[in-house]
PDB file of N, CA and C in Angstrom:
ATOM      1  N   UNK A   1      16.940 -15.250   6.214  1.00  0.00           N
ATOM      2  CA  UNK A   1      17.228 -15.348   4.787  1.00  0.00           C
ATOM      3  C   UNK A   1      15.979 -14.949   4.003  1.00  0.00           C
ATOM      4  N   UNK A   2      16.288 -13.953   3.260  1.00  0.00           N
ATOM      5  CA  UNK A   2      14.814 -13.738   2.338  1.00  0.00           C
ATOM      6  C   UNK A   2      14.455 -14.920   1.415  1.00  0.00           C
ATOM      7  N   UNK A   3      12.915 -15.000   0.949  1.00  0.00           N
ATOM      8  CA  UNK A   3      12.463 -16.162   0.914  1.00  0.00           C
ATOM      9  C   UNK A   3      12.839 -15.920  -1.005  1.00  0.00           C
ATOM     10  N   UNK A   4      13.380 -14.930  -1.772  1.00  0.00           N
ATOM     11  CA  UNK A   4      13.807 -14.845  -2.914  1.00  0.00           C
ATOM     12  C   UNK A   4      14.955 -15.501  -2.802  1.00  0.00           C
ATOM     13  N   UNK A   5      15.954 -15.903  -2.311  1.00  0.00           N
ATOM     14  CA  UNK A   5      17.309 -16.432  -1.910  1.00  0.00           C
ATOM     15  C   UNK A   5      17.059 -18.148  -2.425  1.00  0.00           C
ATOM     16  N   UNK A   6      15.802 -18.153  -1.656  1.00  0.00           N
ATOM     17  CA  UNK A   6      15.396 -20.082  -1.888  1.00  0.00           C
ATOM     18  C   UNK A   6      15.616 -20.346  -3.069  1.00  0.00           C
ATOM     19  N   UNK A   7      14.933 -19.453  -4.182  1.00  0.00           N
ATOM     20  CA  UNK A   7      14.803 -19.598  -5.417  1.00  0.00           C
ATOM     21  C   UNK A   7      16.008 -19.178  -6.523  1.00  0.00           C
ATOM     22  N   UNK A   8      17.054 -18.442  -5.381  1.00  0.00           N
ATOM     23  CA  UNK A   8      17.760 -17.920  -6.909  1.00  0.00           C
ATOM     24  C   UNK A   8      17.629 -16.120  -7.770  1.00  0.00           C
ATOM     25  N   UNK A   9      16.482 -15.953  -7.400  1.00  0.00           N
ATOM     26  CA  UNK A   9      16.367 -14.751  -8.208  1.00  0.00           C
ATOM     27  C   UNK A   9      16.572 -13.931  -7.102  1.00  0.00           C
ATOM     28  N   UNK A  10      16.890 -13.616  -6.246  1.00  0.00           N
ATOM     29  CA  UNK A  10      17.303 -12.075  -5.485  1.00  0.00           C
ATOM     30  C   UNK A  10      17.694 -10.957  -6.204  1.00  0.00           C
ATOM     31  N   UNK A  11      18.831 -11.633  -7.246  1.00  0.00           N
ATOM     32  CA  UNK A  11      19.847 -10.427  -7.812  1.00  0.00           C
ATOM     33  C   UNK A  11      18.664  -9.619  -8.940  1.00  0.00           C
ATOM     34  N   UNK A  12      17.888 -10.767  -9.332  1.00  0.00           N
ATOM     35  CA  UNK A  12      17.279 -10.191 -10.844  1.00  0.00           C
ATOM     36  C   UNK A  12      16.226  -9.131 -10.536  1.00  0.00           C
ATOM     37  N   UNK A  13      15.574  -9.112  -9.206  1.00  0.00           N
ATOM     38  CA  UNK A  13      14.627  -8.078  -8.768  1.00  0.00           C
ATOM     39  C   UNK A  13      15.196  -6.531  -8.923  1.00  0.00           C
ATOM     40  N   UNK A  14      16.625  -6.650  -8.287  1.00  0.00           N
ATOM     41  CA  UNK A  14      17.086  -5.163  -8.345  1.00  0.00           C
ATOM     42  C   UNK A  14      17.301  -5.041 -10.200  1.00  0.00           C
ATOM     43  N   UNK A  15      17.955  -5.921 -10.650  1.00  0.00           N
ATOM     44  CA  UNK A  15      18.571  -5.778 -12.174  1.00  0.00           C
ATOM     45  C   UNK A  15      17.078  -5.528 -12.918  1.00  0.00           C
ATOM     46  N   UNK A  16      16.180  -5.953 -12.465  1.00  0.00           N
ATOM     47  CA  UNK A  16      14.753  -5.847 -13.145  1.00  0.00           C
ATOM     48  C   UNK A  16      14.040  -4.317 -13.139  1.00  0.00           C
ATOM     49  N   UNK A  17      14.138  -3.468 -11.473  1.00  0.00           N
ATOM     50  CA  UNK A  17      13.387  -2.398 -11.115  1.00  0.00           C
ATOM     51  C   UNK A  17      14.255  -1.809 -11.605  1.00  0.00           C
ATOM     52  N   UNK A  18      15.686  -1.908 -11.426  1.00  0.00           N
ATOM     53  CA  UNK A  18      16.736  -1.148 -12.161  1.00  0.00           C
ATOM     54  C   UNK A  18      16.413  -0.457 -13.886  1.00  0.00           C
ATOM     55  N   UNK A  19      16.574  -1.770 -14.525  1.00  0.00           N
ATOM     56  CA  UNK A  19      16.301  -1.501 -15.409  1.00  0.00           C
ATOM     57  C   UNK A  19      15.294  -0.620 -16.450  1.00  0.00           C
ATOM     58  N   UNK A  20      13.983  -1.197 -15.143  1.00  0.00           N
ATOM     59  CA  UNK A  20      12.734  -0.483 -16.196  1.00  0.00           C
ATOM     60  C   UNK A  20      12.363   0.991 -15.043  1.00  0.00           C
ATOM     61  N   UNK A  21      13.083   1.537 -14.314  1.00  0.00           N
ATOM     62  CA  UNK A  21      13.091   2.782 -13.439  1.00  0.00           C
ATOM     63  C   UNK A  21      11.899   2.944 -12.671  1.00  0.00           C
ATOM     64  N   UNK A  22      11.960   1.604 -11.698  1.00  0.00           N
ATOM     65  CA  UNK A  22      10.955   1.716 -10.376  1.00  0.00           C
ATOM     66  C   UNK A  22      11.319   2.054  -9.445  1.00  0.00           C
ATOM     67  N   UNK A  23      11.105   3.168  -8.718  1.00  0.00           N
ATOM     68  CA  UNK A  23      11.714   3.490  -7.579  1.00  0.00           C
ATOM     69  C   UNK A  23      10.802   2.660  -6.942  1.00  0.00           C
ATOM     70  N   UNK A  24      12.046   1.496  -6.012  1.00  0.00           N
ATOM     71  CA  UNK A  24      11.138   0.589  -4.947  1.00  0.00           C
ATOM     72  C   UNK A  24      11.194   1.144  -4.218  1.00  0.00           C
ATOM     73  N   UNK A  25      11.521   2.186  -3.209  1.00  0.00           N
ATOM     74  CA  UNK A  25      11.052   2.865  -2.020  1.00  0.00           C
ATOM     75  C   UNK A  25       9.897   3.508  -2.400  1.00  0.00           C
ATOM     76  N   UNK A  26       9.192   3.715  -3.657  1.00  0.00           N
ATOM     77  CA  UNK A  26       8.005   4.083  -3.883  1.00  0.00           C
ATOM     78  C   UNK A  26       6.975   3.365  -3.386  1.00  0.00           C
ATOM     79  N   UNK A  27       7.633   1.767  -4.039  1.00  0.00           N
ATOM     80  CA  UNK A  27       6.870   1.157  -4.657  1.00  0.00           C
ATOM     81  C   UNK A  27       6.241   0.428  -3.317  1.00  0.00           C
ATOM     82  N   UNK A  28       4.921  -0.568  -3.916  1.00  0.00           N
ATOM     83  CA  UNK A  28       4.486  -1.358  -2.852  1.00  0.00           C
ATOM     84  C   UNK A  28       4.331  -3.042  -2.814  1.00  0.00           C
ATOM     85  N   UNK A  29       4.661  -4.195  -2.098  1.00  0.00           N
ATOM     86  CA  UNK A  29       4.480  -5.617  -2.041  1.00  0.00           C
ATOM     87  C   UNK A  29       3.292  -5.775  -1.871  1.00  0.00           C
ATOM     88  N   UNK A  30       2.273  -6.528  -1.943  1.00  0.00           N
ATOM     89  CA  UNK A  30       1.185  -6.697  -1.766  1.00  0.00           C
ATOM     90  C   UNK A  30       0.957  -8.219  -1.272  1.00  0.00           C
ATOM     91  N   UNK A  31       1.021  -8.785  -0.546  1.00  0.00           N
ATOM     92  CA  UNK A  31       0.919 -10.272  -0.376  1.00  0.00           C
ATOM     93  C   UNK A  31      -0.284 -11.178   0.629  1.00  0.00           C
ATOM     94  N   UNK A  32      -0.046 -11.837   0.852  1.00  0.00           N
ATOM     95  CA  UNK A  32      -0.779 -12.907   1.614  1.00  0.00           C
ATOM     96  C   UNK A  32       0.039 -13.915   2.684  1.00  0.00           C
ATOM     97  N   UNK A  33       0.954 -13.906   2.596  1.00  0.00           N
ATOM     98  CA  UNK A  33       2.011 -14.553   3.130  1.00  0.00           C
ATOM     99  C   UNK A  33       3.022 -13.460   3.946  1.00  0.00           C
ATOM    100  N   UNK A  34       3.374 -14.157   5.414  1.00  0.00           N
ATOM    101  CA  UNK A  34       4.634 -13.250   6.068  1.00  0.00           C
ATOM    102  C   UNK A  34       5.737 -13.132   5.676  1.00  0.00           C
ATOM    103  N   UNK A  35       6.297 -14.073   4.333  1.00  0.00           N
ATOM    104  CA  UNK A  35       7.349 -13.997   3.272  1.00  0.00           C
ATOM    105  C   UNK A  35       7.346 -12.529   2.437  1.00  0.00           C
ATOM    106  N   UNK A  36       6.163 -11.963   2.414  1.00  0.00           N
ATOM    107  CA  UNK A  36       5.842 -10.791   1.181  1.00  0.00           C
ATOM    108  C   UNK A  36       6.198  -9.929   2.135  1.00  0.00           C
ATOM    109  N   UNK A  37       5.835  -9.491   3.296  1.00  0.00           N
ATOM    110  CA  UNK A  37       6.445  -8.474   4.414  1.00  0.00           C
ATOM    111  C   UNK A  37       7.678  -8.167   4.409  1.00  0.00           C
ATOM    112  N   UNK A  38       8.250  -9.936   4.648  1.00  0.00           N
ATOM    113  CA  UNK A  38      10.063  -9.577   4.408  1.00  0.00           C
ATOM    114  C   UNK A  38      10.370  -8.899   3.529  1.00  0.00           C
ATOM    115  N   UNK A  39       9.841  -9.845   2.014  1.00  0.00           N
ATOM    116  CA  UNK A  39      10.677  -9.448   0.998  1.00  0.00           C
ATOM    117  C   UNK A  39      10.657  -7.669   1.102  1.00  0.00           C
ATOM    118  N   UNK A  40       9.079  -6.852   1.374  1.00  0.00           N
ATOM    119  CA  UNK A  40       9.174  -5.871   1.213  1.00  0.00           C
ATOM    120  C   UNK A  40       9.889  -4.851   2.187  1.00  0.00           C
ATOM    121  N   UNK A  41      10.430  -5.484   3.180  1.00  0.00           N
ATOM    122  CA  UNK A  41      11.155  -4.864   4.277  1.00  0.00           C
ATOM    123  C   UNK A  41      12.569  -4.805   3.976  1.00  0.00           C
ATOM    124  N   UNK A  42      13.231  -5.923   3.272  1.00  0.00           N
ATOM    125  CA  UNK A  42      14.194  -6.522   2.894  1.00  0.00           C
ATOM    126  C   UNK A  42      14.812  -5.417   1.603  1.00  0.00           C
ATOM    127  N   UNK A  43      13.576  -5.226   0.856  1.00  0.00           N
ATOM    128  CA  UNK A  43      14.007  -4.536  -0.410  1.00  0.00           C
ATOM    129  C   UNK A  43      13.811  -2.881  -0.403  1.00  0.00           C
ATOM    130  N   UNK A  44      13.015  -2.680   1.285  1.00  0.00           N
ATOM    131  CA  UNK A  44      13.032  -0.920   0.725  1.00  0.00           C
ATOM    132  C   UNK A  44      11.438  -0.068   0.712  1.00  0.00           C
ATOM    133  N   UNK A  45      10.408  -1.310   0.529  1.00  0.00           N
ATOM    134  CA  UNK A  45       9.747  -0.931  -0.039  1.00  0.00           C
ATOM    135  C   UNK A  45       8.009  -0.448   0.852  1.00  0.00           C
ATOM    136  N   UNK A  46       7.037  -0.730   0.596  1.00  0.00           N
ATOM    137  CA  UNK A  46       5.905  -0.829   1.554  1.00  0.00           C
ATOM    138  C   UNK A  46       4.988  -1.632   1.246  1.00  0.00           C
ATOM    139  N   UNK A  47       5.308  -2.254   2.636  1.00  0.00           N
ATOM    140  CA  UNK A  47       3.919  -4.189   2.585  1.00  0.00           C
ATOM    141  C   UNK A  47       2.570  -3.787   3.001  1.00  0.00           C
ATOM    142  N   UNK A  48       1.934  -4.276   2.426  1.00  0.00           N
ATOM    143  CA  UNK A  48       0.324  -4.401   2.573  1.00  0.00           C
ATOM    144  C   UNK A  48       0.395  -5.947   2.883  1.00  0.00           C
ATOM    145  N   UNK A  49      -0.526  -6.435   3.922  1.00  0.00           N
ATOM    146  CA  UNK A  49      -0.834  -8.134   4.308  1.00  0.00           C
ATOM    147  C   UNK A  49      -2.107  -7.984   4.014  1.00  0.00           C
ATOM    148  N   UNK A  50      -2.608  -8.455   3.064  1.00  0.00           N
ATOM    149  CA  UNK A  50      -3.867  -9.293   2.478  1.00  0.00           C
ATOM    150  C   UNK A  50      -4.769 -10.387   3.552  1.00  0.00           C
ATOM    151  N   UNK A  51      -5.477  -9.735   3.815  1.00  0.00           N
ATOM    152  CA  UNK A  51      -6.456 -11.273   4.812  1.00  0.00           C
ATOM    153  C   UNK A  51      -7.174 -11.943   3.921  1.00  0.00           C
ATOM    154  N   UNK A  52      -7.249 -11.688   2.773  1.00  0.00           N
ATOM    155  CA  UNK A  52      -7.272 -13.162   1.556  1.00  0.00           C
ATOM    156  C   UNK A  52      -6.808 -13.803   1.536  1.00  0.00           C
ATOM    157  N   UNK A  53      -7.167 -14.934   0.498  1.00  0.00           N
ATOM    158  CA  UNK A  53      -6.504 -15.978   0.298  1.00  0.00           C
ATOM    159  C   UNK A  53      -5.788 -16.928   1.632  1.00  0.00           C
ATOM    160  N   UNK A  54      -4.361 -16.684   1.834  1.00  0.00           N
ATOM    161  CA  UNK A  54      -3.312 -17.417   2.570  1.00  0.00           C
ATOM    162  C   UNK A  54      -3.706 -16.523   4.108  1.00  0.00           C
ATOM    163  N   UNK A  55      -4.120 -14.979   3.720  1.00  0.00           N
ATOM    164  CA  UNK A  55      -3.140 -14.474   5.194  1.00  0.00           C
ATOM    165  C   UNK A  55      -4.323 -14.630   6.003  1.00  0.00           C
ATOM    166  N   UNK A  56      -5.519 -15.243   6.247  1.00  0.00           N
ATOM    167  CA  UNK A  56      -5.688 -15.110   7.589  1.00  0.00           C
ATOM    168  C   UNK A  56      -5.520 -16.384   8.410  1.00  0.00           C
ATOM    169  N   UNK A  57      -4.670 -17.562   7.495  1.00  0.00           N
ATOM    170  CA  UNK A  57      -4.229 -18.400   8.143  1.00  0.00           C
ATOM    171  C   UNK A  57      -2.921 -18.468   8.553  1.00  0.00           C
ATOM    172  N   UNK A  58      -2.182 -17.590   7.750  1.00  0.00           N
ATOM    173  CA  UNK A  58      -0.513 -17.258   8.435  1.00  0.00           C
ATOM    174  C   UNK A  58      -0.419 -15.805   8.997  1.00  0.00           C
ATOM    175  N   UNK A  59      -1.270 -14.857   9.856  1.00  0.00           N
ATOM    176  CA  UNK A  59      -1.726 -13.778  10.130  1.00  0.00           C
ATOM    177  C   UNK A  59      -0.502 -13.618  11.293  1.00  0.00           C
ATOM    178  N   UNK A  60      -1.119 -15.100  12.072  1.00  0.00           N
ATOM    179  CA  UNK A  60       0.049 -15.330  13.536  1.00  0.00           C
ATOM    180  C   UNK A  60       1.604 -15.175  13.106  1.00  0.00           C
ATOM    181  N   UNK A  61       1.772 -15.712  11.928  1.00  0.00           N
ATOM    182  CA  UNK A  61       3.306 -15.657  11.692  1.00  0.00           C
ATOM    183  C   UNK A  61       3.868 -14.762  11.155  1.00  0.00           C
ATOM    184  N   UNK A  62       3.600 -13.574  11.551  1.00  0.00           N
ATOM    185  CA  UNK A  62       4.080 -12.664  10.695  1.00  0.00           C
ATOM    186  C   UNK A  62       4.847 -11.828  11.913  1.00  0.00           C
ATOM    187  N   UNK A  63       6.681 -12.053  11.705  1.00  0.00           N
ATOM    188  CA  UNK A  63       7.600 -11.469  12.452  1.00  0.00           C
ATOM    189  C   UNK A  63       7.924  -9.862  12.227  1.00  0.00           C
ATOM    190  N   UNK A  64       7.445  -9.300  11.339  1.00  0.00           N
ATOM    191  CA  UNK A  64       7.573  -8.201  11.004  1.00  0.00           C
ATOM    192  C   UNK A  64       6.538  -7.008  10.673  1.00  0.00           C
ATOM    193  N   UNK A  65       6.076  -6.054  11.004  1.00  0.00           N
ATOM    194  CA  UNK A  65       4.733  -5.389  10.810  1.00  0.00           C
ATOM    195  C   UNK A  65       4.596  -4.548   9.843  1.00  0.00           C
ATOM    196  N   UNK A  66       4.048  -5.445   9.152  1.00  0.00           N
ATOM    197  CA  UNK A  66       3.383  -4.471   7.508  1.00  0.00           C
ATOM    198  C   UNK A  66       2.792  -3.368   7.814  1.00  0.00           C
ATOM    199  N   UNK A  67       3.232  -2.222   6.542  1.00  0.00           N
ATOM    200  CA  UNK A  67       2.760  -0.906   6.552  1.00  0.00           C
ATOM    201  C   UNK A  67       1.158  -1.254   6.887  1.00  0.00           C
ATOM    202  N   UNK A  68       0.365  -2.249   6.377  1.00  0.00           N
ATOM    203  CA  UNK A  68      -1.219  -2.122   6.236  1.00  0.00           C
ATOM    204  C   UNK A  68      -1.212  -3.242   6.118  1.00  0.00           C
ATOM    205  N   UNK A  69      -2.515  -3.656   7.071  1.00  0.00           N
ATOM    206  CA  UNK A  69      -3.029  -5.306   6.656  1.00  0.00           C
ATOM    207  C   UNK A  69      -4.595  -4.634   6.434  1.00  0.00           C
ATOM    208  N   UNK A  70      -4.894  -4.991   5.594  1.00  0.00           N
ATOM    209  CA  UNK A  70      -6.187  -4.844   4.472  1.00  0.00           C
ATOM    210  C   UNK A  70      -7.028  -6.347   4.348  1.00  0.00           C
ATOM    211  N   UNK A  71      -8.279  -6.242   4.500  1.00  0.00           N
ATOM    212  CA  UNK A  71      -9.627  -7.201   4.310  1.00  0.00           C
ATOM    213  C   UNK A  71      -9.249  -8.011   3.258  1.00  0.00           C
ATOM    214  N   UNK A  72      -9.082  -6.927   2.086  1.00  0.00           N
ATOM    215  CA  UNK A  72      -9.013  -7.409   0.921  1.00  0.00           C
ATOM    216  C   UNK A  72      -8.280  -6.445  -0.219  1.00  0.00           C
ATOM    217  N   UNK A  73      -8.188  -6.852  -1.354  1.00  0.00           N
ATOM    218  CA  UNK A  73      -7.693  -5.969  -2.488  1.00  0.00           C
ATOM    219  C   UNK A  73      -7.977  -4.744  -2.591  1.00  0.00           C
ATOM    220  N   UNK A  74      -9.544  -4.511  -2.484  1.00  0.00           N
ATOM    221  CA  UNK A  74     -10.026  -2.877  -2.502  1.00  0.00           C
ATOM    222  C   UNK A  74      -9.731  -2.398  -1.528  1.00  0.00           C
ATOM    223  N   UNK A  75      -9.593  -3.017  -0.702  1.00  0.00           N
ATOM    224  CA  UNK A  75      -9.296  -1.882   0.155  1.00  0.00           C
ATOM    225  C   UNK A  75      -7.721  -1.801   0.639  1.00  0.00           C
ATOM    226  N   UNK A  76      -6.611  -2.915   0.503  1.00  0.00           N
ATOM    227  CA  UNK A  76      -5.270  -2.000   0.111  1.00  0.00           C
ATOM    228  C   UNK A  76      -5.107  -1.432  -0.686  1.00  0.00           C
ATOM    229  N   UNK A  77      -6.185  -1.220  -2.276  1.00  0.00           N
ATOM    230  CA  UNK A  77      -5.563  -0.319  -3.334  1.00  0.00           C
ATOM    231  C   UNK A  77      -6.355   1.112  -2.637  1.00  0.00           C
ATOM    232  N   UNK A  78      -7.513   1.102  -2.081  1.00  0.00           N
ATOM    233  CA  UNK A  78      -7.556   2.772  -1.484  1.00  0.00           C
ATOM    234  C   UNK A  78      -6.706   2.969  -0.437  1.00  0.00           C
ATOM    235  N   UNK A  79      -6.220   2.097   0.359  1.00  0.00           N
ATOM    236  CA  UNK A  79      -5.057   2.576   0.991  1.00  0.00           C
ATOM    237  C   UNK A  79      -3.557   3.392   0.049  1.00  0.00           C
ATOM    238  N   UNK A  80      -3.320   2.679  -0.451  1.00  0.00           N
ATOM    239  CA  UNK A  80      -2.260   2.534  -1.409  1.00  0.00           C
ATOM    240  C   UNK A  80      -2.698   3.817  -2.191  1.00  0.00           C
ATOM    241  N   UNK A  81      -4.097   4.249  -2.881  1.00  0.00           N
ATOM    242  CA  UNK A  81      -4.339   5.650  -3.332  1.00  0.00           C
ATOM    243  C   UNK A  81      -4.465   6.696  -2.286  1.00  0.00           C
ATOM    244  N   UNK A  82      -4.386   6.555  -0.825  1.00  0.00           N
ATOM    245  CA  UNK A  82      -4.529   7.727  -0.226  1.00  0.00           C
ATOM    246  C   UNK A  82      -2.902   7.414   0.391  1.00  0.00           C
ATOM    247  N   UNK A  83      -2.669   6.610   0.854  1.00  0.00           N
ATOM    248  CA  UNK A  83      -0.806   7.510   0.923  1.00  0.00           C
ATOM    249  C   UNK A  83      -0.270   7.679  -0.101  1.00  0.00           C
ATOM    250  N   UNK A  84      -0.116   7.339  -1.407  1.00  0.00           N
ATOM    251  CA  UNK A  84       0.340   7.800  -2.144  1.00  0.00           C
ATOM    252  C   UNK A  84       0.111   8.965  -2.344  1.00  0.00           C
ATOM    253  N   UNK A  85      -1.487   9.408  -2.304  1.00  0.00           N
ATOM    254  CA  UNK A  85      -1.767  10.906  -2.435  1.00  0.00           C
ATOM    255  C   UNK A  85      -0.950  12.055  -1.379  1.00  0.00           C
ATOM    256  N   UNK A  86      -1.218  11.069  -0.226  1.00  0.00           N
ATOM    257  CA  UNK A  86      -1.048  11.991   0.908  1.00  0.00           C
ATOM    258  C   UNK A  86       1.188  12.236   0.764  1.00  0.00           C
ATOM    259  N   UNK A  87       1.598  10.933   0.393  1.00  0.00           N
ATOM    260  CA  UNK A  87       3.317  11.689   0.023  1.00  0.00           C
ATOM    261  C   UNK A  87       3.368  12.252  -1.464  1.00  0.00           C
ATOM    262  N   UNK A  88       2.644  12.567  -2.242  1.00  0.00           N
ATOM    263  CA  UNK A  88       2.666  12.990  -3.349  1.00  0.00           C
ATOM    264  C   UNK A  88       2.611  14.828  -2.802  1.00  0.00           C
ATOM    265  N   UNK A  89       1.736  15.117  -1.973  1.00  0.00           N
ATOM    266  CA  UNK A  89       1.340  16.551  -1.254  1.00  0.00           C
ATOM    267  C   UNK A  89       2.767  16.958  -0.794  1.00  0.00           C
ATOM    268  N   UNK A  90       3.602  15.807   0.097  1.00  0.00           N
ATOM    269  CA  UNK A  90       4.305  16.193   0.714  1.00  0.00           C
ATOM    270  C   UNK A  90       5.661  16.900   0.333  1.00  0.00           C
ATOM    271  N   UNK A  91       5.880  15.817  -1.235  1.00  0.00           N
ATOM    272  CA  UNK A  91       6.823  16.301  -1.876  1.00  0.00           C
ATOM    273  C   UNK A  91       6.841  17.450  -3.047  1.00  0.00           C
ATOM    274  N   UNK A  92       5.411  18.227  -3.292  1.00  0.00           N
ATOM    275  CA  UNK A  92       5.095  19.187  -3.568  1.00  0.00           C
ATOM    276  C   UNK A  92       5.247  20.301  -3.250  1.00  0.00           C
ATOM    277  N   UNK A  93       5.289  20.336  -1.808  1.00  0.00           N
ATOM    278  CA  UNK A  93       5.119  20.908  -0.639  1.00  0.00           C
ATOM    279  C   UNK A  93       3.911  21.507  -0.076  1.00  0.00           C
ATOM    280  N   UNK A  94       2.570  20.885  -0.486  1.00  0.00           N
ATOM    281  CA  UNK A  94       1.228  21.574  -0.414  1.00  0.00           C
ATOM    282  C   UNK A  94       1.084  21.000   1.522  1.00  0.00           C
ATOM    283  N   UNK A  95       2.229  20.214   2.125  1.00  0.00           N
ATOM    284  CA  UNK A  95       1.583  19.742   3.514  1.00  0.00           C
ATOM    285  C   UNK A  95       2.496  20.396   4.678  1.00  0.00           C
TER     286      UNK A  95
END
């Protein structure tokens, strides 16, 4: 069960990206928790696991394998700027 379900809001995420025109297969989860993996597996999208904060104490529990587990913030957002770059090429067709 995705861990948005607990709470109720599942539906409003799509009615939300919907609305304001996020392509979530673009887009990326960023979390600390093996809940943020799901959700981003769940919805389409691409997880980064944070070894901040929460994740290097729930590191073990993570049933599903995030696109990127990252140190920290800077360094999933240069991740996050070089694939983006690198599928931005692709759909150009410069690759």
């Amino acid at each position: 069960m995705s861990p948005l379900c607990f709470f109720g809001i599942q539906p409003y995420f799509k009615i939300f990206w919907t609305a304001v025109g996020i392509d979530i297969q673009s887009s990326y989860v960023i979390g600390d928790h093996p809940h943020d993996v799901e959700m981003a597996s769940r919805v389409g999208s691409h997880s980064v696991y944070l070894l901040t904060g929460h994740g290097k104490k729930h590191l073990d529990e993570l049933t599903l394998e995030p696109n990127f587990i990252a140190d920290d913030i800077f360094e999933a957002s240069l991740w996050i700027i070089s694939t983006a770059h690198a599928d931005s090429k692709k759909i150009k067709g410069h690759m």
